[in-house]
Protein backbone atom coordinates (compact mmCIF):
# COMPACT_ATOMS: atom_id res chain seq x y z
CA UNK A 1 36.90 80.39 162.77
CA UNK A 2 39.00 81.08 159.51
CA UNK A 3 42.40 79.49 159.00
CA UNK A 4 44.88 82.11 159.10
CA UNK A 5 47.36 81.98 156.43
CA UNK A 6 50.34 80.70 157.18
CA UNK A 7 53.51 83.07 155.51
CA UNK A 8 56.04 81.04 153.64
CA UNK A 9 59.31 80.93 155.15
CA UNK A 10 62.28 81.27 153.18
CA UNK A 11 65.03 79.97 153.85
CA UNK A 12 68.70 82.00 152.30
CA UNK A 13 71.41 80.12 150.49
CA UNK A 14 74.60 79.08 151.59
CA UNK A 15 76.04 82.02 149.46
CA UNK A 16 73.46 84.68 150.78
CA UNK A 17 74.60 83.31 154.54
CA UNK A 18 78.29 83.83 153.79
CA UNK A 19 78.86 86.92 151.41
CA UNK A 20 78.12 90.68 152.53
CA UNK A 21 74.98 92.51 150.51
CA UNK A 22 77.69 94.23 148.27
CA UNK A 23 79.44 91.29 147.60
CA UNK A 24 75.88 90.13 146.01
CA UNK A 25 75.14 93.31 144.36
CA UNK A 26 78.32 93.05 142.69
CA UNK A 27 77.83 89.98 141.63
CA UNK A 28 74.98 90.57 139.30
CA UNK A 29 77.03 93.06 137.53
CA UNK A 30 79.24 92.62 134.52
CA UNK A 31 82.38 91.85 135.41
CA UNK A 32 84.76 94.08 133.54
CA UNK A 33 88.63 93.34 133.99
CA UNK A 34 92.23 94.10 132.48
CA UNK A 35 92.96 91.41 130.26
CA UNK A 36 96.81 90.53 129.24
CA UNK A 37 96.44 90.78 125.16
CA UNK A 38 98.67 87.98 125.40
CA UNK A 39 95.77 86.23 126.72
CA UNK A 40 92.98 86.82 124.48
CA UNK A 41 92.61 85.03 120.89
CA UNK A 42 90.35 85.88 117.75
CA UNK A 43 87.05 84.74 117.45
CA UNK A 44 87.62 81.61 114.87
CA UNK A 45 87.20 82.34 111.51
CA UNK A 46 86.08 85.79 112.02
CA UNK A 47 84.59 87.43 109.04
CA UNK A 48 85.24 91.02 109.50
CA UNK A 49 88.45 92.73 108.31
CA UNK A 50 90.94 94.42 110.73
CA UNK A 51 92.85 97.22 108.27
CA UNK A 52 95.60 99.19 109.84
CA UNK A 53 93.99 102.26 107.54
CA UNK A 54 92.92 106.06 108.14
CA UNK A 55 90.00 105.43 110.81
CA UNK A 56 92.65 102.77 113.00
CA UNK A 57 95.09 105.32 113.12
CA UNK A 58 92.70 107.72 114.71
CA UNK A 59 91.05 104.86 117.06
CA UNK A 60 94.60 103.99 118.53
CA UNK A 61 95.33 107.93 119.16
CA UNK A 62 92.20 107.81 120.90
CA UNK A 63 93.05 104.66 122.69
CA UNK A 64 96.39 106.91 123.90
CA UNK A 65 94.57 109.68 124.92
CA UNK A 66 91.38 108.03 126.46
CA UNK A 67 91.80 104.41 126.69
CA UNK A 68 88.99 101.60 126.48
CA UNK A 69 85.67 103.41 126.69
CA UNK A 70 83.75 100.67 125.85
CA UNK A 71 85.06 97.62 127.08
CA UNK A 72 85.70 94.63 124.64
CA UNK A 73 83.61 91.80 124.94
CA UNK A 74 85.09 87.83 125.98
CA UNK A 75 84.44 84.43 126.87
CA UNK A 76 86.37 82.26 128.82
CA UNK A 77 87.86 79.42 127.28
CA UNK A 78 88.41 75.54 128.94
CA UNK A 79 92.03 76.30 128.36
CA UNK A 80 92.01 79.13 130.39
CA UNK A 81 92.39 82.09 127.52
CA UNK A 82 90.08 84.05 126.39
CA UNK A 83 87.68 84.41 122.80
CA UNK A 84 87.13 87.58 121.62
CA UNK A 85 83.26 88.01 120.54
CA UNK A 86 83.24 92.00 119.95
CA UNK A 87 86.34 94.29 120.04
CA UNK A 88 88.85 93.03 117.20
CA UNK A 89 89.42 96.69 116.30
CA UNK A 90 89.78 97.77 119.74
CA UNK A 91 92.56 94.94 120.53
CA UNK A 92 94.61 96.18 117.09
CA UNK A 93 94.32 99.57 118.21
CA UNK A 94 95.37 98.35 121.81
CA UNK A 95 98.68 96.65 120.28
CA UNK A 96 99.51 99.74 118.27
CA UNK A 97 98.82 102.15 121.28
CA UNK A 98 101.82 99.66 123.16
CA UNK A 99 98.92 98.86 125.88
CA UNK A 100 99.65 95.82 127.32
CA UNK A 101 96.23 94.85 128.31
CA UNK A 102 92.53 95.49 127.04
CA UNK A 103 89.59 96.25 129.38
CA UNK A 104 86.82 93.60 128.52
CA UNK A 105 83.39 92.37 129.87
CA UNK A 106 83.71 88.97 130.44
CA UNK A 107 80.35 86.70 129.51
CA UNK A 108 79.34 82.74 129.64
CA UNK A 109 78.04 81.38 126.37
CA UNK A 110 78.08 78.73 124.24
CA UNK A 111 79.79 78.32 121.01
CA UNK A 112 76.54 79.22 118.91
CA UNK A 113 75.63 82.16 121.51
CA UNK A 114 78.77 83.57 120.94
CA UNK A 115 78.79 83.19 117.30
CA UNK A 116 75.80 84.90 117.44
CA UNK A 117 76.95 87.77 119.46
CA UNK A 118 79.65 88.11 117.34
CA UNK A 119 77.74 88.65 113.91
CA UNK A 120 75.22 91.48 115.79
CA UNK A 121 77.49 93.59 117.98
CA UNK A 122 80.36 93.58 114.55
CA UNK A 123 76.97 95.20 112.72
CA UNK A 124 77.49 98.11 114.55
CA UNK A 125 79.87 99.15 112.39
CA UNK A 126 79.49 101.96 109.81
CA UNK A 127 81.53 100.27 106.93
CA UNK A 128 81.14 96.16 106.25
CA UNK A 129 82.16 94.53 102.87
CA UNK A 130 80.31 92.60 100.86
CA UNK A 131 82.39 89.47 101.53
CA UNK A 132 82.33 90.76 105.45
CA UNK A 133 78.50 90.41 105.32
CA UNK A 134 78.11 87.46 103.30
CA UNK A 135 80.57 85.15 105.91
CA UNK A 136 78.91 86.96 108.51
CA UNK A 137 75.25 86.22 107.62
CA UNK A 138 76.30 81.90 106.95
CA UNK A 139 78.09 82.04 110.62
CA UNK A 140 74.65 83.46 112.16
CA UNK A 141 72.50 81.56 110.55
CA UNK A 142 74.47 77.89 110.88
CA UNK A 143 74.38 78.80 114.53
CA UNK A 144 70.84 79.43 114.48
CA UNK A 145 70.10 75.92 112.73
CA UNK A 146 72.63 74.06 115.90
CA UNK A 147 70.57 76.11 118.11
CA UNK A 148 67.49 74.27 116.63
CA UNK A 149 65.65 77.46 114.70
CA UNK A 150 64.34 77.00 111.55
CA UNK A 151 65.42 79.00 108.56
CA UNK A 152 64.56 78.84 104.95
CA UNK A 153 66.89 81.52 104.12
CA UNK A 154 70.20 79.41 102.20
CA UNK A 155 67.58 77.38 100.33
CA UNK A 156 65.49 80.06 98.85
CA UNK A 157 65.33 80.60 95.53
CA UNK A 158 67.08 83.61 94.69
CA UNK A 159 64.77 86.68 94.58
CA UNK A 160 61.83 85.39 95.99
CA UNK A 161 59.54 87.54 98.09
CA UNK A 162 57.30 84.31 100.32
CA UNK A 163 57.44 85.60 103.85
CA UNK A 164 58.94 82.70 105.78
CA UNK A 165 58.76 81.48 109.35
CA UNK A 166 62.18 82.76 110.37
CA UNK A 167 62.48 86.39 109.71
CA UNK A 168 64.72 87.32 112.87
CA UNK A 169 67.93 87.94 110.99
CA UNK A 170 66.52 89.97 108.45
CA UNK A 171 64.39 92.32 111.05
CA UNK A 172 68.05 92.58 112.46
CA UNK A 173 70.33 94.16 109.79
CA UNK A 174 67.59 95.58 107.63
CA UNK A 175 68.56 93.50 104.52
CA UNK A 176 65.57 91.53 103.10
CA UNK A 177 65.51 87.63 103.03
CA UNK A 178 66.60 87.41 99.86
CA UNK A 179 69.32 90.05 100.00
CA UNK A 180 70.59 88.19 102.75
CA UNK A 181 70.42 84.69 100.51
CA UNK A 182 72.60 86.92 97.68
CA UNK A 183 74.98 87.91 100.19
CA UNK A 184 75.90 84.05 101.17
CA UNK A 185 76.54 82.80 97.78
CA UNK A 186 79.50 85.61 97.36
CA UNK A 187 81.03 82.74 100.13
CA UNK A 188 81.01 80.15 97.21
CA UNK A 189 83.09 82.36 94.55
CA UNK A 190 87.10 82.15 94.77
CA UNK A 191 88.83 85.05 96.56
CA UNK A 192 90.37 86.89 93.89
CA UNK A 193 86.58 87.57 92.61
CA UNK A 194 85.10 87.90 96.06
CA UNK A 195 87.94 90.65 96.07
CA UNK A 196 86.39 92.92 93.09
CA UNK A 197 82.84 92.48 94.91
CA UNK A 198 84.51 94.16 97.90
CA UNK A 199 86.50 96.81 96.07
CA UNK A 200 83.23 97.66 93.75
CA UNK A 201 84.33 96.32 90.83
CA UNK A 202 81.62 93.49 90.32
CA UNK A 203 78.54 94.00 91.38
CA UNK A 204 76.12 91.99 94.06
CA UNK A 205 73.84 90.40 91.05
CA UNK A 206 76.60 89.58 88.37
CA UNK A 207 78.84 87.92 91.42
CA UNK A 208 76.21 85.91 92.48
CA UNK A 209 75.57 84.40 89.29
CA UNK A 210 79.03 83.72 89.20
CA UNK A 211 79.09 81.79 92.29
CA UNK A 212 77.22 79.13 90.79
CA UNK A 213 79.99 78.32 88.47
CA UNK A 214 82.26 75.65 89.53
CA UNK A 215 85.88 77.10 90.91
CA UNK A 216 88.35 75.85 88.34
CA UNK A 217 86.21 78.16 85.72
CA UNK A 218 85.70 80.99 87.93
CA UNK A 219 89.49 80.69 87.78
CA UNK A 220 89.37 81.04 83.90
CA UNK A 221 86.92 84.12 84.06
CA UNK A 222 89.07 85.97 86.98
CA UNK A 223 92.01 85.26 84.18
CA UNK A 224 90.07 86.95 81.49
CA UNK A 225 88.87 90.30 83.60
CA UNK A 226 92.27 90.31 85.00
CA UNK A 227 94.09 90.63 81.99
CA UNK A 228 91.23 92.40 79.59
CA UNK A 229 90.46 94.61 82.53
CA UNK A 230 86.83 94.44 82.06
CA UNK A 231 83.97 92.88 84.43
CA UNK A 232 81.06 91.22 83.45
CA UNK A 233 77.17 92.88 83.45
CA UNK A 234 74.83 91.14 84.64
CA UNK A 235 73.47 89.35 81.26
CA UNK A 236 76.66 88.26 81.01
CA UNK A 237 77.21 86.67 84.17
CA UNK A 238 73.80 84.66 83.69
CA UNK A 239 74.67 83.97 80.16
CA UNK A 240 78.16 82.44 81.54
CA UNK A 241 76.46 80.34 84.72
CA UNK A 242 73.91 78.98 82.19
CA UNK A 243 76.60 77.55 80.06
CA UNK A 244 78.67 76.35 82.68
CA UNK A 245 75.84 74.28 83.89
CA UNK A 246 75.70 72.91 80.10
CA UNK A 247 79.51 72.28 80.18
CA UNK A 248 80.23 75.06 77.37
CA UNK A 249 82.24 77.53 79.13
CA UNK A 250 85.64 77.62 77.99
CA UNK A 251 88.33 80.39 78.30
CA UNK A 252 87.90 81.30 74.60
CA UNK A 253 83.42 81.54 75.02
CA UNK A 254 84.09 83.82 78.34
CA UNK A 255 86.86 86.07 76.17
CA UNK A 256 84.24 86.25 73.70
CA UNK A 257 81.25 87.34 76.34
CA UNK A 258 83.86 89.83 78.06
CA UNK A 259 84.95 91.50 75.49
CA UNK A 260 81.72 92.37 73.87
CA UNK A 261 80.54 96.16 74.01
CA UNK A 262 78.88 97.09 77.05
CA UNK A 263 76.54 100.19 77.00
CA UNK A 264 77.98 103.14 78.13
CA UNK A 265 81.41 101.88 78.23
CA UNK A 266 84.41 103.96 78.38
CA UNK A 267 87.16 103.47 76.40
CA UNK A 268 90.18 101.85 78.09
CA UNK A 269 94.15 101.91 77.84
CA UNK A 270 95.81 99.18 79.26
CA UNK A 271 99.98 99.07 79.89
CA UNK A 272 101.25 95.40 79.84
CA UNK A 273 103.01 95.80 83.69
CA UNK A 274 106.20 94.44 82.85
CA UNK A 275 107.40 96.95 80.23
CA UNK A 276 106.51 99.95 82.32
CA UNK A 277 107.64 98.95 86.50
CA UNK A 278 111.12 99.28 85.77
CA UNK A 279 110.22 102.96 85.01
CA UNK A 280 108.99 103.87 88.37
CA UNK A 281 111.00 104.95 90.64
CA UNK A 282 111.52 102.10 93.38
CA UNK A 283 110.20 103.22 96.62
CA UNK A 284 106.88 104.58 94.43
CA UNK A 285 103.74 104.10 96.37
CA UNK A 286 101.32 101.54 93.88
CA UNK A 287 98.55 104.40 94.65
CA UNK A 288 101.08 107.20 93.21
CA UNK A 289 101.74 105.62 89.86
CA UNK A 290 98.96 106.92 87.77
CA UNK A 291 100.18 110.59 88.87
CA UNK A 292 103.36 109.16 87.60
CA UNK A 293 102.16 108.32 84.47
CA UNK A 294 100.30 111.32 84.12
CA UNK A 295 103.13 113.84 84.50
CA UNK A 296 105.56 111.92 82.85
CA UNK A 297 103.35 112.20 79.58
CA UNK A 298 102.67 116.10 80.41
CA UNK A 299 106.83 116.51 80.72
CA UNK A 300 106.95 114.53 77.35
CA UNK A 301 104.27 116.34 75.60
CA UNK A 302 105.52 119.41 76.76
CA UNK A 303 108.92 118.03 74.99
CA UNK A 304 107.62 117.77 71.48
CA UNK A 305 105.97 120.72 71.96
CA UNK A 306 109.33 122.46 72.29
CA UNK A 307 111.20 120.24 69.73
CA UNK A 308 107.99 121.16 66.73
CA UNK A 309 108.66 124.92 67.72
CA UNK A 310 112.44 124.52 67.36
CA UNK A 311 112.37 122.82 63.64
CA UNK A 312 109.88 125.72 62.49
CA UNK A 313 112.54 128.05 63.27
């Protein structure tokens, strides 16, 4: 006769025993609750800009009108606050709106887990900065290397096209290994540079090259664009890291490199700032001052215009 099998018996947990069949259903939910902003800090060193510009203004009338669609995202801290991982946006727009608490989905992680969350659900966004990108890419992938992945990606040469091991990060925001290496040098140049990158002044390859230059002389070439108003090509910029590296770069060999002719470039009038401000009007918006200039040379030209006409008389 065949041994009938036996059925395994299990046995429920404590917490199945005492809690209802909702109370478990719930439980594997997110749990989404109305945080105090009081309560809720910055992620640390968070690489992404918050600007109180066009598109926050229309998030926080949203906010009014709609509230928190999407929650925010958190972590609880030992302290008993909170971390914001995604959401810095939606907490400015919050304090703006007068809210006095944000709706948030509150998650376990780790430091490294978080910082990792962090960096993907902020590249969501439609608009991120060069220097946005670059701090964002070294957070993600030092977190990676804690979390014991390998990556090749801060020690490749620049350029190179070897497929690598590690090619999560780069499947992930759609910029190529090397892009991504570019990207984390801008972290090495000073800010006042890493400032022109952002506002499109210097480009990604000419920065780059610039980050290899030690500080104090990146110091000496902001000097020079700053008051020459003029930014260096990309020859330029390798021409000025090479002789860096050979301890010949001095303020009056980058003068010389800036202020050679570039092709295609447009002729430029420059106004020393301190002879002109005390002509604007006070309360003159920074953006309004080249209108300003413009029809205040109009009105003047208009002015000799008149006074030739009258002596012909």
């Amino acid at each position: 006769m065949a041994k009938e099998k036996r059925e395994e018996i299990r046995f429920p947990s404590l917490d199945e025993l005492f809690s209802s069949q909702e109370e478990r259903d719930d439980a594997k939910l997110k749990r989404i609750y109305e945080i105090p902003l009081t309560e809720i800090d910055p992620f640390p060193d968070h690489p992404y800009k918050v600007r109180d510009d066009e598109d926050m203004m229309n998030l926080v009338e949203s906010v009014r009108v709609n509230g928190i669609i999407t929650p925010a995202t958190v972590r609880k801290k030992e302290d008993g606050r909170y971390e914001l991982l995604s959401g810095h946006r939606r907490k400015r727009a919050c304090e703006l709106a007068g809210l006095p608490t944000l709706r948030c989905d509150v998650v376990e992680m780790d430091r490294d887990e978080a910082t990792v969350f962090m960096v993907e659900s902020n590249f969501q966004r439609t608009t991120i900065l060069p220097s946005e990108k670059a701090f964002a890419y070294k957070m993600r992938l030092e977190a990676m290397n804690r979390q014991g992945k390998r990556t090749d990606l801060t020690s490749s040469p620049l350029g190179t096209k070897l497929e690598r091991s590690n090619i999560e990060l780069s499947n992930q925001v759609g910029d190529s290994k090397s892009q991504i290496h570019r990207y984390i040098r801008l972290t090495e140049l000073i800010p006042e540079i890493l400032e022109l990158v952002d506002e499109g002044k210097i480009a990604l390859r000419p920065a780059v090259e610039l980050s290899y230059i030690q500080k104090d002389i990146q110091e000496d070439i902001f000097n020079c664009i700053d008051m020459e108003q003029c930014t260096p090509t990309h020859s330029q910029a390798i021409r000025m890291r090479k002789m860096a590296a050979e301890s010949k770069l001095t303020p009056e060999s980058i003068e010389a490199i800036m202020l050679e002719e570039k092709p295609n470039q447009k002729e430029r009038i420059v106004f020393r700032g301190d002879r002109i401000a005390k002509l604007f009007p006070r309360d003159l918006p920074l953006s309004k001052r080249e209108d300003f200039v413009a029809a205040a040379m109009e009105h003047y030209n208009r002015f000799l215009q008149r006074k030739a006409r009258d002596q012909e008389r």
